[in-house]
Protein backbone atom coordinates (compact mmCIF):
# COMPACT_ATOMS: atom_id res chain seq x y z
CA UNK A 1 -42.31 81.68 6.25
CA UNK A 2 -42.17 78.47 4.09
CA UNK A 3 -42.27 78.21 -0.01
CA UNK A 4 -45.76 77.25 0.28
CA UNK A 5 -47.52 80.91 0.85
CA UNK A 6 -44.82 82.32 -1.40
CA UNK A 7 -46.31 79.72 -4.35
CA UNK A 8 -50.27 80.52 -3.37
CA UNK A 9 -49.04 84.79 -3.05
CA UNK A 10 -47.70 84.02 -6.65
CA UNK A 11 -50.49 82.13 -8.04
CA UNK A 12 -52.97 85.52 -6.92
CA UNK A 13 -50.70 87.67 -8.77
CA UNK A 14 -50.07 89.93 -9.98
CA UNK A 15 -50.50 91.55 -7.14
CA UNK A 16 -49.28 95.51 -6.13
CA UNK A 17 -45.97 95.68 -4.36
CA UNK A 18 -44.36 92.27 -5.22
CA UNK A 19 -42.04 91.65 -8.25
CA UNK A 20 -40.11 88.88 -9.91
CA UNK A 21 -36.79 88.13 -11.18
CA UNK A 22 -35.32 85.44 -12.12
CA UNK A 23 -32.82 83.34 -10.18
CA UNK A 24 -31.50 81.18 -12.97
CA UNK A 25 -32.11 80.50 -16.37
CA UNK A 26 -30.82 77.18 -16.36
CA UNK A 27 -33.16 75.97 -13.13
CA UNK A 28 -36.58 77.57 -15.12
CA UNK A 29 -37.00 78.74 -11.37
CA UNK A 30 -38.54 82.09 -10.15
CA UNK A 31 -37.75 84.03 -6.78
CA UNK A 32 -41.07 85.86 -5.08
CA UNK A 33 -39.54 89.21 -3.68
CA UNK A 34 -41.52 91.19 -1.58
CA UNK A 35 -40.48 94.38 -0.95
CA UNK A 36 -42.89 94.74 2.23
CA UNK A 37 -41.14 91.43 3.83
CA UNK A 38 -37.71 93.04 4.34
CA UNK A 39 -36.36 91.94 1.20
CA UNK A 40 -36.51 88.20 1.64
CA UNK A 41 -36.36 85.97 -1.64
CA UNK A 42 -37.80 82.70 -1.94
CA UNK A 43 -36.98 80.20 -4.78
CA UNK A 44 -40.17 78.30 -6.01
CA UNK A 45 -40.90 75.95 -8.77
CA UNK A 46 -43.07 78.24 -11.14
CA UNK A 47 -43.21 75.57 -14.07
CA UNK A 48 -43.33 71.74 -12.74
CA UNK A 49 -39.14 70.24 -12.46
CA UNK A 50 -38.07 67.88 -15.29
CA UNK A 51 -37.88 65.25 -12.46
CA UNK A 52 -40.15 66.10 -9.71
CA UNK A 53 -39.06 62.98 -7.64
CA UNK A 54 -35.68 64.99 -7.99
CA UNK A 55 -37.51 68.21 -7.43
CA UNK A 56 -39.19 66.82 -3.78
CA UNK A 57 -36.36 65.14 -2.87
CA UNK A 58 -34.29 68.11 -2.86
CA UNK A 59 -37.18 70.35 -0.87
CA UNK A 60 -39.68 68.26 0.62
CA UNK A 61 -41.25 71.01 2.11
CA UNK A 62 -41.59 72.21 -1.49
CA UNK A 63 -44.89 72.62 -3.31
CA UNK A 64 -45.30 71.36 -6.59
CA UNK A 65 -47.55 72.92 -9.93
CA UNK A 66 -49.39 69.84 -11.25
CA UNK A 67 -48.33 70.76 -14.93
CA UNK A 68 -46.14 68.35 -15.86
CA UNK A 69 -46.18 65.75 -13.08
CA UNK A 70 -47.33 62.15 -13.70
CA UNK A 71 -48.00 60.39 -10.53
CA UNK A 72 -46.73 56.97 -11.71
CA UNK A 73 -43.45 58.66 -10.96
CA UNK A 74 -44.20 58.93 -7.11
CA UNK A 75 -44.86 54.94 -7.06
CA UNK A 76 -43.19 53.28 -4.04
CA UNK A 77 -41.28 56.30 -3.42
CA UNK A 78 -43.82 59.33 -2.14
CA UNK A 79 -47.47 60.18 -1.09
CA UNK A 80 -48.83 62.33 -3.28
CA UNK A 81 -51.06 64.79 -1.82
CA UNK A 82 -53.13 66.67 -4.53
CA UNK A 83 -54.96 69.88 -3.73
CA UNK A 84 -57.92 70.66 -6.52
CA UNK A 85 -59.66 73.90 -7.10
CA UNK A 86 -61.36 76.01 -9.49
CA UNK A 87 -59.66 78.53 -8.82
CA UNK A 88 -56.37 80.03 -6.56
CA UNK A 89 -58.07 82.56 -4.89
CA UNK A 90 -60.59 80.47 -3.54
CA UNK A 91 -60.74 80.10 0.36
CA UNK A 92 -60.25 76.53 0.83
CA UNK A 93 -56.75 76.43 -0.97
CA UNK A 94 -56.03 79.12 1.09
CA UNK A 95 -57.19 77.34 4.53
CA UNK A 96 -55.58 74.03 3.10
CA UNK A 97 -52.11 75.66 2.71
CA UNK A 98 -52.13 77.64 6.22
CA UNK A 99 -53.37 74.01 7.28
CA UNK A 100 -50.33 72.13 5.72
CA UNK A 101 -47.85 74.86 6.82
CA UNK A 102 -48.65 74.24 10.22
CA UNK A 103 -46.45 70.92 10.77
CA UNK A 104 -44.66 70.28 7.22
CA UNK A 105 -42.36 68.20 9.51
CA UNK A 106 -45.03 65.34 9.67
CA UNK A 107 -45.61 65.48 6.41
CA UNK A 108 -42.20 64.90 5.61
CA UNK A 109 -41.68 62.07 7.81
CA UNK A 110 -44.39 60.19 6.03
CA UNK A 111 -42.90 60.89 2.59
CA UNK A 112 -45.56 63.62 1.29
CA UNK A 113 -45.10 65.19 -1.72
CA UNK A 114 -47.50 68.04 -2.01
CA UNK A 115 -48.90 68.96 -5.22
CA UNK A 116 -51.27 72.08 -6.15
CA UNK A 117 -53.39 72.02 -9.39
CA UNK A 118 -55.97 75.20 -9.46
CA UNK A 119 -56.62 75.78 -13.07
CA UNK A 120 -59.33 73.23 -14.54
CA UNK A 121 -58.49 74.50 -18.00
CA UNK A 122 -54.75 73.22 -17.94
CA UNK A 123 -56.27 69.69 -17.93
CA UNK A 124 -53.06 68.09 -16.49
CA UNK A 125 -52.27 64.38 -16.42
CA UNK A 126 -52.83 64.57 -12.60
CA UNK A 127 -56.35 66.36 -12.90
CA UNK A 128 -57.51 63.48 -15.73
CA UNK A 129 -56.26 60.91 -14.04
CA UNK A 130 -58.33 61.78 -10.48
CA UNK A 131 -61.04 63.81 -11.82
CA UNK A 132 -61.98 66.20 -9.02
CA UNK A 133 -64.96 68.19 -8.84
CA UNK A 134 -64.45 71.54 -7.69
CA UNK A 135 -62.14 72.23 -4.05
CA UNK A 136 -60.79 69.13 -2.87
CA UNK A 137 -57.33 67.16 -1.79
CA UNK A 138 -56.79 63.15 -2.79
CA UNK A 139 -54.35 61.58 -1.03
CA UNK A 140 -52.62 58.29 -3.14
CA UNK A 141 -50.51 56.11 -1.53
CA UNK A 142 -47.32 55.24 -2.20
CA UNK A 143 -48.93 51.97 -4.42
CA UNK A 144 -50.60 54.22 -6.68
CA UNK A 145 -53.84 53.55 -4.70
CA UNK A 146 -56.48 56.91 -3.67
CA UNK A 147 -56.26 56.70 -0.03
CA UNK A 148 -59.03 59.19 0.78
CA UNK A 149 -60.75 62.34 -1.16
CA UNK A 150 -62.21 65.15 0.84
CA UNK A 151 -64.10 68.29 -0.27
CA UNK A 152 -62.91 70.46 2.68
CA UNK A 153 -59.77 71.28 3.95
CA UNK A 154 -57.95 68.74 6.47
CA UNK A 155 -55.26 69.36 9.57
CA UNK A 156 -52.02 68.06 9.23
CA UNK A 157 -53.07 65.62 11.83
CA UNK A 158 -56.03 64.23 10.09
CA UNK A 159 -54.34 63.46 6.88
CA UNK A 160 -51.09 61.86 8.81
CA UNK A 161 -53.88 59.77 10.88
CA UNK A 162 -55.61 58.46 7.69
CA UNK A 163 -51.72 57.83 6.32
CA UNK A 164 -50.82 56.22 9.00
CA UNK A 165 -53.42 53.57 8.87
CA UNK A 166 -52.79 52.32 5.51
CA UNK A 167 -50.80 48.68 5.30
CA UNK A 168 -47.87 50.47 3.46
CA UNK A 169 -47.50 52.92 6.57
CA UNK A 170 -47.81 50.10 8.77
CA UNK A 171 -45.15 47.89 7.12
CA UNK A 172 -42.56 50.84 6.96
CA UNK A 173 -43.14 51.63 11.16
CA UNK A 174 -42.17 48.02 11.49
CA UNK A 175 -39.45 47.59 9.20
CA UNK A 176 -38.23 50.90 10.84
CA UNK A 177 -38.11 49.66 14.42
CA UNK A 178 -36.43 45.83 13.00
């Protein structure tokens, strides 16, 4: 299992069975333990990282809370994928994160950070500064540049197709090949 259905089970708490405790006071991280999983505990970010270039770079498979997070920050170093809702519990974030859990690996080649905003009335930088309306993921570039928005959840495939089309993509295939 990766730390992205730990972060959605924790955003639809609290739910029966599952507890926290926390791993360090110093990190301001939280481990998920559920009982009914043998005992497994997963670190994940609960509040958004001082530095969440820092933060990605450690775990790129990681998924980020949108509190705190500017998106100048990713410029020229990560993709920024941003998944909207109203709400946690709503099925699209759901689908999207099964979705995205599929091939992380893909993601991570093309320098994806994923970030997950689904409370309206935090009004984060991220949220005023893209404006969704309801369910939705907005991919910017690494140039600071929206790449696509979609209402509906997308495959792993789709959203590395549409990444890999953009000139910045392009330019780092060739420079990687030189």
């Amino acid at each position: 299992m990766t730390r992205a259905l730990p972060l959605l089970l924790m955003l639809l708490a609290p739910l029966p069975g599952w507890s926290q405790e926390a791993t360090g006071a110093s990190t301001g991280s939280e481990a998920v333990v559920a009982p009914e999983a043998d005992g497994l505990e997963m670190p994940i970010e609960e509040v958004a990282p001082e530095d969440p270039v820092a933060a990605w770079e450690a775990d790129p498979t990681a998924i980020l809370p949108a509190e705190g997070i500017d998106l100048d920050a990713f410029e020229y170093v990560a993709r920024p994928l941003v998944i909207f809702a109203d709400s946690p519990r709503q099925p699209q974030v759901q689908e999207q994160v099964r979705l995205l859990e599929a091939d992380l690996a893909s993601l991570g080649l093309r320098d994806v950070v994923i970030i997950l905003d689904t409370d309206p009335e935090a009004r984060t930088d991220v949220r005023r500064e893209l404006r969704p309306r309801g369910f939705g993921i907005v991919l910017v570039d690494k140039d600071g540049r929206v790449t696509f928005r979609r209402p509906e959840p997308l495959s792993v495939r789709e959203i590395s197709r549409a990444i890999d089309r953009t000139p910045i993509r392009q330019e780092e295939l060739r420079n990687s090949t030189d």
